[in-house]
PDB file of N, CA and C in Angstrom:
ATOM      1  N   UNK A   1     -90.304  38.253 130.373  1.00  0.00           N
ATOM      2  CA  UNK A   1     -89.948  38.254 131.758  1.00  0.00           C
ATOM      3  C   UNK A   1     -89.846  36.799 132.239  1.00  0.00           C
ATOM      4  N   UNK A   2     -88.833  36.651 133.217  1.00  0.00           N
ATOM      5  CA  UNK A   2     -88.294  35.327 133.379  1.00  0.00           C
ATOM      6  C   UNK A   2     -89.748  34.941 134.859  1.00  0.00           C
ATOM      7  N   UNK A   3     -90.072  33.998 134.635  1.00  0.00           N
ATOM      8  CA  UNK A   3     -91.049  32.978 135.594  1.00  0.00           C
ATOM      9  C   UNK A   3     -90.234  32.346 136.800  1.00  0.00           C
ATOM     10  N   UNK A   4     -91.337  33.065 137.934  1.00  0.00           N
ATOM     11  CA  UNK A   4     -90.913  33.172 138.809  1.00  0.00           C
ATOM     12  C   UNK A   4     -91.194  31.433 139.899  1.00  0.00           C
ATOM     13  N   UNK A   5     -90.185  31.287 140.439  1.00  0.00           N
ATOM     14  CA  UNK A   5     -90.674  29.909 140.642  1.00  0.00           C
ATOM     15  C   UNK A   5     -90.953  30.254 142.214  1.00  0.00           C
ATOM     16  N   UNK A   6     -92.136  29.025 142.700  1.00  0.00           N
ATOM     17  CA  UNK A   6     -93.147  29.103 143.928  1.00  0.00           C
ATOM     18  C   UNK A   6     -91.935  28.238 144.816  1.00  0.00           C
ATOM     19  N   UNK A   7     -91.332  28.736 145.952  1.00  0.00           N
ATOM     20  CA  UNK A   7     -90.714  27.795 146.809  1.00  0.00           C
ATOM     21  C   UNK A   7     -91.085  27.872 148.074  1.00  0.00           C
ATOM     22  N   UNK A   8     -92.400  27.866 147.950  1.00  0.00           N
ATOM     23  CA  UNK A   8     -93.360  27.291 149.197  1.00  0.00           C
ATOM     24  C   UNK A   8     -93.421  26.212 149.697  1.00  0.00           C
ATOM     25  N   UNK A   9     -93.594  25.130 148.847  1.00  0.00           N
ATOM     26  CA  UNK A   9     -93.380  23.896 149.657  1.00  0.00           C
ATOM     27  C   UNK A   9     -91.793  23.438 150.452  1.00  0.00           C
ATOM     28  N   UNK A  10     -90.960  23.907 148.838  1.00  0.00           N
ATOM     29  CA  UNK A  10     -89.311  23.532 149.090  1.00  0.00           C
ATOM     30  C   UNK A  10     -89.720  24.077 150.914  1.00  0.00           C
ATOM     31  N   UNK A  11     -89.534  25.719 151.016  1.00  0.00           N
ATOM     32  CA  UNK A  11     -89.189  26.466 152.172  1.00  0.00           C
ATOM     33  C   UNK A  11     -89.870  25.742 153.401  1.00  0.00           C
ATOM     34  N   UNK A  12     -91.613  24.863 152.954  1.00  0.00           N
ATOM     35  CA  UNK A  12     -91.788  24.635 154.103  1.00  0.00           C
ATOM     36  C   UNK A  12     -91.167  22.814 154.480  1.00  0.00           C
ATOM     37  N   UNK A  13     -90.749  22.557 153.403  1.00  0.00           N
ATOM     38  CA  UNK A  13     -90.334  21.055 153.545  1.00  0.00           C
ATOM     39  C   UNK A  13     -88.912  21.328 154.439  1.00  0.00           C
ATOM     40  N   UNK A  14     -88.223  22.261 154.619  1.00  0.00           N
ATOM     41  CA  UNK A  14     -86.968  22.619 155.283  1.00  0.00           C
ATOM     42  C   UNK A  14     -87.296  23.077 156.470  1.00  0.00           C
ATOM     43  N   UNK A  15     -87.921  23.854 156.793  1.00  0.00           N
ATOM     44  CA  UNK A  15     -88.279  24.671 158.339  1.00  0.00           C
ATOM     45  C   UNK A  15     -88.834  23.510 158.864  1.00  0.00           C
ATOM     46  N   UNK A  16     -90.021  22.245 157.999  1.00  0.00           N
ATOM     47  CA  UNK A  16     -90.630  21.441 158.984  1.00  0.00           C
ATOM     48  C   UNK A  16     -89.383  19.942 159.325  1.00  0.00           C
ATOM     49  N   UNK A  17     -88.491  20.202 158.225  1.00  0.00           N
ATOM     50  CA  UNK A  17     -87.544  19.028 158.613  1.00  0.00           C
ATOM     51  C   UNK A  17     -86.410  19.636 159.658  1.00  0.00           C
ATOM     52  N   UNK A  18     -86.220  18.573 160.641  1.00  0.00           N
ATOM     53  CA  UNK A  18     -84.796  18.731 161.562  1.00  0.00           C
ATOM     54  C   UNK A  18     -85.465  20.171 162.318  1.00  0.00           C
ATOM     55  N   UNK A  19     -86.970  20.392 162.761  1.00  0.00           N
ATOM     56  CA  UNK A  19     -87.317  22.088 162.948  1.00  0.00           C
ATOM     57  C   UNK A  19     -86.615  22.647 162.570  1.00  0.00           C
ATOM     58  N   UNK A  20     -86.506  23.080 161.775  1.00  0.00           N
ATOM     59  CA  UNK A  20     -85.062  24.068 160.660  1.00  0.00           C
ATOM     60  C   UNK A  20     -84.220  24.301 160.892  1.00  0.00           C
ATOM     61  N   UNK A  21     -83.529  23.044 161.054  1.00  0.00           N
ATOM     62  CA  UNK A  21     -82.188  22.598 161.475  1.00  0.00           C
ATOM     63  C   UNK A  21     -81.502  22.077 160.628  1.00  0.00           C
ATOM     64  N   UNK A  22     -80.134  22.321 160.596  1.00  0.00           N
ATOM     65  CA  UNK A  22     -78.864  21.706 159.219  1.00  0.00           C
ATOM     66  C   UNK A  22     -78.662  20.551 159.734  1.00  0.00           C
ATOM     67  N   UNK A  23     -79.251  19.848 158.435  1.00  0.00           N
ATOM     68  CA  UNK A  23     -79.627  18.033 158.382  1.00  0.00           C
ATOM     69  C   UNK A  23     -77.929  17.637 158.771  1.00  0.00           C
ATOM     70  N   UNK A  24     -76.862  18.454 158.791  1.00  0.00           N
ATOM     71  CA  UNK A  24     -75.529  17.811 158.598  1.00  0.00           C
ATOM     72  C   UNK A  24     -75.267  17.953 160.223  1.00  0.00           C
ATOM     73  N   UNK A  25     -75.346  18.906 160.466  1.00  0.00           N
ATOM     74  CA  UNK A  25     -74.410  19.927 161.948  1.00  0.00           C
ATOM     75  C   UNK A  25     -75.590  20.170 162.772  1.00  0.00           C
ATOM     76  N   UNK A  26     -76.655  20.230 162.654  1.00  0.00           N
ATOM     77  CA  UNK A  26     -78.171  20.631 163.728  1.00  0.00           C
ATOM     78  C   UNK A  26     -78.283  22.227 163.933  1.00  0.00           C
ATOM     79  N   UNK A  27     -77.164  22.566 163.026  1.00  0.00           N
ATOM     80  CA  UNK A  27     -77.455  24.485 163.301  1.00  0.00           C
ATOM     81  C   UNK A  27     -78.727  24.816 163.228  1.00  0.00           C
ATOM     82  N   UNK A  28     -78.999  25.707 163.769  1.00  0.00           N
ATOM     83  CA  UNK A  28     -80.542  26.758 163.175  1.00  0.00           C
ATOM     84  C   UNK A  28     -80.150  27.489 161.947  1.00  0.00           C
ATOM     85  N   UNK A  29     -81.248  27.951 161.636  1.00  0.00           N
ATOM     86  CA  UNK A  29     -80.867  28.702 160.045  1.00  0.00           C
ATOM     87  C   UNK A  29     -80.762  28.009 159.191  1.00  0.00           C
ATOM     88  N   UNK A  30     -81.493  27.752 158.351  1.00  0.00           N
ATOM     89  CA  UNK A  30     -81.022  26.710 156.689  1.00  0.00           C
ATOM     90  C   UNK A  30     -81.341  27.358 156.013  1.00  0.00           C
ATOM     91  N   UNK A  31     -80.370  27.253 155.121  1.00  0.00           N
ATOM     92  CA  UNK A  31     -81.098  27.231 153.404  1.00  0.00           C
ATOM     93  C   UNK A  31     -81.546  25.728 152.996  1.00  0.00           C
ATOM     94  N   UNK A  32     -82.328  26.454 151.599  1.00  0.00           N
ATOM     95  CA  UNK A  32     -82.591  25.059 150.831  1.00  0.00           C
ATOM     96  C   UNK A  32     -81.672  24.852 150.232  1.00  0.00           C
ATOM     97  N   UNK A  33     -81.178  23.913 149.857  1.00  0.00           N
ATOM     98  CA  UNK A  33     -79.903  23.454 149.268  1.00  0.00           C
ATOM     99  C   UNK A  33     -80.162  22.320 148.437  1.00  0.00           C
ATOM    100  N   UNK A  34     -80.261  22.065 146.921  1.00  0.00           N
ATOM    101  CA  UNK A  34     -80.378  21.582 146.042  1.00  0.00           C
ATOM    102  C   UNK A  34     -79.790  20.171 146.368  1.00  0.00           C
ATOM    103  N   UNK A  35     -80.162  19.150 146.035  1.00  0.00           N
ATOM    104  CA  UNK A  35     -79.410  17.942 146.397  1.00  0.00           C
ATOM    105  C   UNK A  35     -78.917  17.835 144.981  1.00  0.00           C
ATOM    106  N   UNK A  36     -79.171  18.030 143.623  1.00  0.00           N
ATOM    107  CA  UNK A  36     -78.518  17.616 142.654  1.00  0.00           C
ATOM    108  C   UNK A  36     -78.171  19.261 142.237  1.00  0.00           C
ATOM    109  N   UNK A  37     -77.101  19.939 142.177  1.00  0.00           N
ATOM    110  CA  UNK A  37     -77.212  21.240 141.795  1.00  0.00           C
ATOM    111  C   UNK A  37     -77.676  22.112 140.641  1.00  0.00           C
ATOM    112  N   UNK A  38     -78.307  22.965 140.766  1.00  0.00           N
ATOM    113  CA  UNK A  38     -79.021  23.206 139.030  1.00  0.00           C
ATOM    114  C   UNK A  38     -78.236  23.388 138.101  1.00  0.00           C
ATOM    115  N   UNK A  39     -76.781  23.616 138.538  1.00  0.00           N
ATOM    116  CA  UNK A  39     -75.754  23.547 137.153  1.00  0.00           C
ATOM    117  C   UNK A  39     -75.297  22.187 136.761  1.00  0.00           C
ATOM    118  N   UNK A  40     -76.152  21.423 137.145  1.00  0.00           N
ATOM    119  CA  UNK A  40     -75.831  20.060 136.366  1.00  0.00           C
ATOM    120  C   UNK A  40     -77.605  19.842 136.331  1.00  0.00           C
ATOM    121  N   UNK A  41     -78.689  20.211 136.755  1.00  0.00           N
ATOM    122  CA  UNK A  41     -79.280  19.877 136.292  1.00  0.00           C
ATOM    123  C   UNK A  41     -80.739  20.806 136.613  1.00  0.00           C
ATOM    124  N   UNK A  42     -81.064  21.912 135.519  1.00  0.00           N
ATOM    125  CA  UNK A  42     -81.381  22.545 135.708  1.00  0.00           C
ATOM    126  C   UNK A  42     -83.237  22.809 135.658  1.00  0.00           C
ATOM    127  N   UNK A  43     -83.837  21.416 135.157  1.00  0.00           N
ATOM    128  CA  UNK A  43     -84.476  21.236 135.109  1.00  0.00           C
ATOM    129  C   UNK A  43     -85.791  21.322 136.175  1.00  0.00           C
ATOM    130  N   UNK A  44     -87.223  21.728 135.423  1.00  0.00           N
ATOM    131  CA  UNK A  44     -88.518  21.874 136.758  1.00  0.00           C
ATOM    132  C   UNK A  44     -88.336  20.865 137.589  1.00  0.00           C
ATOM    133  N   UNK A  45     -87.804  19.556 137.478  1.00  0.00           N
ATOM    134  CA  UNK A  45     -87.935  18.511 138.646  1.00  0.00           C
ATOM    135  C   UNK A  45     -86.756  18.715 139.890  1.00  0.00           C
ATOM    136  N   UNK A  46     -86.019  19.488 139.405  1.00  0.00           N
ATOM    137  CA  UNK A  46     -84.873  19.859 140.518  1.00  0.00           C
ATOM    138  C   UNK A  46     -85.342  21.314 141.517  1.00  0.00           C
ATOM    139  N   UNK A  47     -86.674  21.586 140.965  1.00  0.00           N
ATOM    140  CA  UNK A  47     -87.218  22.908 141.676  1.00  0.00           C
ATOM    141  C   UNK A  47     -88.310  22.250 143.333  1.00  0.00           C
ATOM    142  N   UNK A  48     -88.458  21.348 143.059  1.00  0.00           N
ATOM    143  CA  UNK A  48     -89.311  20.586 143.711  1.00  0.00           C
ATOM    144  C   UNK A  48     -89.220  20.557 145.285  1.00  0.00           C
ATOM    145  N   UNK A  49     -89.790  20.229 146.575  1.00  0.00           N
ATOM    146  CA  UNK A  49     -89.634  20.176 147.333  1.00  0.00           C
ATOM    147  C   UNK A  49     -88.637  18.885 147.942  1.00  0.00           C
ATOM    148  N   UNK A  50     -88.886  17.787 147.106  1.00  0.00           N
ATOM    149  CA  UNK A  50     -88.175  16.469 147.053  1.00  0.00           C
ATOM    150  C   UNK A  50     -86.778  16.684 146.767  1.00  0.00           C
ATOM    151  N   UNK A  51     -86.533  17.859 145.877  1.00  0.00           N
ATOM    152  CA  UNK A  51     -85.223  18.208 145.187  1.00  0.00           C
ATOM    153  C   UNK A  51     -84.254  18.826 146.591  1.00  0.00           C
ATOM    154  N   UNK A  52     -84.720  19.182 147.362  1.00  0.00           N
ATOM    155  CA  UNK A  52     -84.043  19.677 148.639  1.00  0.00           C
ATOM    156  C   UNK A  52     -83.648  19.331 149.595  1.00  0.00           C
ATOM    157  N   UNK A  53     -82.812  19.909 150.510  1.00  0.00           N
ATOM    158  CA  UNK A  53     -82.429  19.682 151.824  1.00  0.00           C
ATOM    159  C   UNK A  53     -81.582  20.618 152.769  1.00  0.00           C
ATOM    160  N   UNK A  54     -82.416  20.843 154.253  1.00  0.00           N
ATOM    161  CA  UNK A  54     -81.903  22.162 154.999  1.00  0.00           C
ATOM    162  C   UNK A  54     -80.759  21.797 155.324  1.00  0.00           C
ATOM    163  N   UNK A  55     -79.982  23.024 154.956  1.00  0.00           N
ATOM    164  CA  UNK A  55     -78.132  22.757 155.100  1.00  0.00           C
ATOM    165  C   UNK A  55     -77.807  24.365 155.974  1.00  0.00           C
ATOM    166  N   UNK A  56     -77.069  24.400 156.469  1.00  0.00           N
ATOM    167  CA  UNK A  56     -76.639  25.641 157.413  1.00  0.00           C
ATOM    168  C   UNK A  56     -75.685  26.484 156.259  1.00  0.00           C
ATOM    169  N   UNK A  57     -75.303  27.943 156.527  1.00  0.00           N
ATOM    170  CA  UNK A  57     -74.772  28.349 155.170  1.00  0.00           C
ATOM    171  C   UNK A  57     -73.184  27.605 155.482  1.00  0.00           C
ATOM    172  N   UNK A  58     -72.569  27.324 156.131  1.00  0.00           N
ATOM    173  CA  UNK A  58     -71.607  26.897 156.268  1.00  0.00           C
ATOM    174  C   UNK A  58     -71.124  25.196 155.859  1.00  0.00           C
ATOM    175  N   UNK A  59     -72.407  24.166 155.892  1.00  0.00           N
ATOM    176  CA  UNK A  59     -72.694  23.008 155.167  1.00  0.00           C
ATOM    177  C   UNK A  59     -72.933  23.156 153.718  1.00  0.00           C
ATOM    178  N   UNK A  60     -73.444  24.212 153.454  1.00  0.00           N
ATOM    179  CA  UNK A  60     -74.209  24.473 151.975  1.00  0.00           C
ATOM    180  C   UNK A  60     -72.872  24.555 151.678  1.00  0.00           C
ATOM    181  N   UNK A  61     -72.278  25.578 151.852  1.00  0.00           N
ATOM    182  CA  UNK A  61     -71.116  25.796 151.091  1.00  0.00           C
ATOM    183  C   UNK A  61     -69.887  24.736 150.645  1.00  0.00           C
ATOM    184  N   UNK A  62     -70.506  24.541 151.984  1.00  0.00           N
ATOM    185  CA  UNK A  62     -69.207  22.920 151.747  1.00  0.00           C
ATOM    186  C   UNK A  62     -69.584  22.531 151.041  1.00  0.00           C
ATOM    187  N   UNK A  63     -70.839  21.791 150.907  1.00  0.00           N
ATOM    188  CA  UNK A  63     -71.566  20.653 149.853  1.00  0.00           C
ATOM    189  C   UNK A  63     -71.061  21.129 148.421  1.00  0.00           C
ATOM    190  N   UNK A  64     -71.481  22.684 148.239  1.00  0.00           N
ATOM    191  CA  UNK A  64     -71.237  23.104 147.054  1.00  0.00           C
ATOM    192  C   UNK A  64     -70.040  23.161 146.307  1.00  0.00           C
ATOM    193  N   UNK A  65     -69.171  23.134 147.303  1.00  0.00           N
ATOM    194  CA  UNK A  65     -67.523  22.822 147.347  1.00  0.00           C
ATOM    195  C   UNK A  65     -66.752  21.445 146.762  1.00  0.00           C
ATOM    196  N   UNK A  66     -67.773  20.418 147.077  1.00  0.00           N
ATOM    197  CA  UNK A  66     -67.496  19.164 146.884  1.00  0.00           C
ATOM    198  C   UNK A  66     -66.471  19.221 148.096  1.00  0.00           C
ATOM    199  N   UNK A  67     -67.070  19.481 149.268  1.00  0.00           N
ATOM    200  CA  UNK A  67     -65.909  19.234 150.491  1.00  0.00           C
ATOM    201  C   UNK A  67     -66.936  18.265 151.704  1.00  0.00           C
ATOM    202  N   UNK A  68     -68.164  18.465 151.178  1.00  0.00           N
ATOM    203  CA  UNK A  68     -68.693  17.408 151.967  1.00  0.00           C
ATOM    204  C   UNK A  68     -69.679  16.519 151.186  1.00  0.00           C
ATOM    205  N   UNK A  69     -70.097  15.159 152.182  1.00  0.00           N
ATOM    206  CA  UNK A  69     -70.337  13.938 151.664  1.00  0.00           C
ATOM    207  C   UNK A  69     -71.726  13.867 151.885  1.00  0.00           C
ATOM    208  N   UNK A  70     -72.761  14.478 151.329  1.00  0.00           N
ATOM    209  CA  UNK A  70     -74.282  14.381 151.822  1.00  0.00           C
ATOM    210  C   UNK A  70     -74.840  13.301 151.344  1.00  0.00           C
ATOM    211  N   UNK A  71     -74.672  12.506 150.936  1.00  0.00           N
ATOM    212  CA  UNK A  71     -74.927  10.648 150.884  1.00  0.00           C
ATOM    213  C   UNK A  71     -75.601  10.391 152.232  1.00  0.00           C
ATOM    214  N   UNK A  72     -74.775  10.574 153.371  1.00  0.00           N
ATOM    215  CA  UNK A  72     -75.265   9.595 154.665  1.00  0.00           C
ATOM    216  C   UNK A  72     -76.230  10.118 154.809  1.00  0.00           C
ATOM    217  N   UNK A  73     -76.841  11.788 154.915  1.00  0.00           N
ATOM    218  CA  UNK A  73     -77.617  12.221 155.579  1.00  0.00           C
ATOM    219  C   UNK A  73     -79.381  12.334 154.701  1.00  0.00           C
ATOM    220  N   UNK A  74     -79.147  11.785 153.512  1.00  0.00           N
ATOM    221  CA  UNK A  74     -80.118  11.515 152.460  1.00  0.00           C
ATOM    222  C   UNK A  74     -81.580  10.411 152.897  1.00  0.00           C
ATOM    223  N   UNK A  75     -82.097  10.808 153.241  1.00  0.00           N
ATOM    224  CA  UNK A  75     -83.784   9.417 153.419  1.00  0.00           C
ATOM    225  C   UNK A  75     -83.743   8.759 151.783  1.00  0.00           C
ATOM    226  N   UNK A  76     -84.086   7.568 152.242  1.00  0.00           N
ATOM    227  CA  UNK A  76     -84.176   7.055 150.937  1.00  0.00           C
ATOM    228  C   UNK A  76     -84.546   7.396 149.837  1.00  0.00           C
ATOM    229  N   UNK A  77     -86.138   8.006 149.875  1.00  0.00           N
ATOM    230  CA  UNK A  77     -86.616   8.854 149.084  1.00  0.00           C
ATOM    231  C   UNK A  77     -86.004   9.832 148.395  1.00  0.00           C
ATOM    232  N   UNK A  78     -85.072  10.734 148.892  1.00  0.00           N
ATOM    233  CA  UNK A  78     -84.649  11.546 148.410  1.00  0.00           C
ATOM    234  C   UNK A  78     -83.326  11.150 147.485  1.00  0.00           C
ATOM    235  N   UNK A  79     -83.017   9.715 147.728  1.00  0.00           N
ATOM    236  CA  UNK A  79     -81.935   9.377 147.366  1.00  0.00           C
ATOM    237  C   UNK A  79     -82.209   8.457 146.321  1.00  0.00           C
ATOM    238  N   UNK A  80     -83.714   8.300 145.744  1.00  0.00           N
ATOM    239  CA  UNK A  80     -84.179   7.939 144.881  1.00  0.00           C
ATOM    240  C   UNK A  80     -84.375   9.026 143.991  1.00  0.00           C
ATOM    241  N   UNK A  81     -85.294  10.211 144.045  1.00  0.00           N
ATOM    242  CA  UNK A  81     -85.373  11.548 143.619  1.00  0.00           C
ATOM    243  C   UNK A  81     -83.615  11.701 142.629  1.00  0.00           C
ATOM    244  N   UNK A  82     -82.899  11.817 143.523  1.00  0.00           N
ATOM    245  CA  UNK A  82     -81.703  12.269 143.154  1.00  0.00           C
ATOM    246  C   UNK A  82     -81.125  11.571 142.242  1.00  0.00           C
ATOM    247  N   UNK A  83     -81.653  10.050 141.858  1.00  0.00           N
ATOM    248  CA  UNK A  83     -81.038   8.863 140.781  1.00  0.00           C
ATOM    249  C   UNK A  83     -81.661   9.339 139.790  1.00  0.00           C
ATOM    250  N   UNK A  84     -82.893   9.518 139.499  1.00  0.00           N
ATOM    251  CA  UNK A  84     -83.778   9.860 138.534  1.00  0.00           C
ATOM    252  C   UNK A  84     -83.294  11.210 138.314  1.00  0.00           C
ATOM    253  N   UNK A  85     -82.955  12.004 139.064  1.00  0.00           N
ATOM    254  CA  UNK A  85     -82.584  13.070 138.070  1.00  0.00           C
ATOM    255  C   UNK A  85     -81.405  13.535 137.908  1.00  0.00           C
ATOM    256  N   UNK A  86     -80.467  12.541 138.159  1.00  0.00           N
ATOM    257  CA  UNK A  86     -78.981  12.294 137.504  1.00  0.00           C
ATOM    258  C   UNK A  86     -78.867  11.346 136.609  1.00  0.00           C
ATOM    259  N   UNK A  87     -79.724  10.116 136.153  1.00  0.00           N
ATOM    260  CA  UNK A  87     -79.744   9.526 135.569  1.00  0.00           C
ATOM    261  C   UNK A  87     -79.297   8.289 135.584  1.00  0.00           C
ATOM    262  N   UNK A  88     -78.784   8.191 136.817  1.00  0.00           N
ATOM    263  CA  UNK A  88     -77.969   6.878 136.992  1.00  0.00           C
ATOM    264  C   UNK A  88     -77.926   6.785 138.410  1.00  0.00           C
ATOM    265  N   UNK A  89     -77.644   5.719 138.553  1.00  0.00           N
ATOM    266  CA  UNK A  89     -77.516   5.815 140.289  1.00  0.00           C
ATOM    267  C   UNK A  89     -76.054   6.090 140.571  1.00  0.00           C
ATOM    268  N   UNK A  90     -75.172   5.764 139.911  1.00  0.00           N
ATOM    269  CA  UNK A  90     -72.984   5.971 139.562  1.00  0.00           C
ATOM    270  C   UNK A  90     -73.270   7.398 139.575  1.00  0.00           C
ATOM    271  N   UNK A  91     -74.066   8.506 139.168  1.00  0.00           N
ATOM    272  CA  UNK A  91     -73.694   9.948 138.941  1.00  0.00           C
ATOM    273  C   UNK A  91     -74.546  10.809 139.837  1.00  0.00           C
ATOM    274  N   UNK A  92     -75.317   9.754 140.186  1.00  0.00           N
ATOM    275  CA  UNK A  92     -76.020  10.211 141.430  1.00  0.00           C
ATOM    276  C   UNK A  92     -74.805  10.723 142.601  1.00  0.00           C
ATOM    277  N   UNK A  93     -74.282   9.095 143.058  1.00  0.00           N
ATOM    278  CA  UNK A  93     -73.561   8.805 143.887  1.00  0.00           C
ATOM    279  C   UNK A  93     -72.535   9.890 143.997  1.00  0.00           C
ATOM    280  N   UNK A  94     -71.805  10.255 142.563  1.00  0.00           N
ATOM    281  CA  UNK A  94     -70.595  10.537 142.518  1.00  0.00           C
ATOM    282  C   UNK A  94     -71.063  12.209 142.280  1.00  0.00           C
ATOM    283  N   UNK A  95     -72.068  12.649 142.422  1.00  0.00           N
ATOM    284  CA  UNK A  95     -72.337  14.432 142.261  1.00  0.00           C
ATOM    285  C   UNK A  95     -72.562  14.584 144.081  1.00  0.00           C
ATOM    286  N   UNK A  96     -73.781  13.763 144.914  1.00  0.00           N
ATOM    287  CA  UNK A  96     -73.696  13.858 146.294  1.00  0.00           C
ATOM    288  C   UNK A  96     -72.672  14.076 147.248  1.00  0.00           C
ATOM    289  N   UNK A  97     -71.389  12.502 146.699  1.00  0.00           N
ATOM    290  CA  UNK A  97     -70.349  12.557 147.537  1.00  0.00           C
ATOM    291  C   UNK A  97     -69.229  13.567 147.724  1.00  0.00           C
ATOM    292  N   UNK A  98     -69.370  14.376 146.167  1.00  0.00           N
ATOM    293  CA  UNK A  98     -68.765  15.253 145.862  1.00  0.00           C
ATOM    294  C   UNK A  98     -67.022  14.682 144.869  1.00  0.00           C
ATOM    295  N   UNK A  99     -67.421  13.430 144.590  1.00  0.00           N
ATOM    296  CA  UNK A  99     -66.487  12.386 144.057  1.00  0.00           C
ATOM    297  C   UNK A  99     -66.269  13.225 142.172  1.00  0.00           C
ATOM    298  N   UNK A 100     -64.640  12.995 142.227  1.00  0.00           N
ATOM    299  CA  UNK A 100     -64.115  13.982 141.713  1.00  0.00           C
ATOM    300  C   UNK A 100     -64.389  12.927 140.084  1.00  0.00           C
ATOM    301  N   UNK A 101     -64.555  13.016 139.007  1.00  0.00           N
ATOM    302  CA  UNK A 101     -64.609  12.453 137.328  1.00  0.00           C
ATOM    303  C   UNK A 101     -63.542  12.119 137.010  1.00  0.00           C
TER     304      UNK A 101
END
């Protein structure tokens, strides 16, 4: 049986950021929204609370789209998080911005 992962902190690191508001647009309602996506990197450190950020379903989607640019709206921290687990700071850059290979 597949292991179930705890997204307690993720969930409360989102409701307590922006009061659970979409870091992009200020909607109410977020999801957590992966800053590096698990199909590029699927690893326990991308499960993390650091690994996240509240996006509205209509931002999420974009992001996921590569139609929007979540770079600006990144705290440093998280935009450190996100180098380390892309491996570079170039694939960091270029998975966030949604910048095409």
């Amino acid at each position: 049986m597949a292991k179930r992962r705890d997204w307690t902190a993720a969930r409360a690191k989102v409701e307590a950021d922006n009061h659970g508001r979409c870091r992009v647009c200020r909607t109410a309602g977020v999801d957590a929204a992966h800053i590096i996506p698990r199909s590029i990197n699927p690893t326990e450190a991308n499960m993390g609370a650091e690994a996240v950020v509240g996006l509205c379903r209509h931002c999420h989607t974009k992001y996921d789209s590569h139609e929007l640019d979540l770079l600006p709206y990144l705290t440093l921290d998280e935009q450190v998080h996100a180098t380390r687990m892309a491996g570079s700071i170039e694939r960091a850059r270029q998975i966030i911005t949604g910048a095409r290979a």
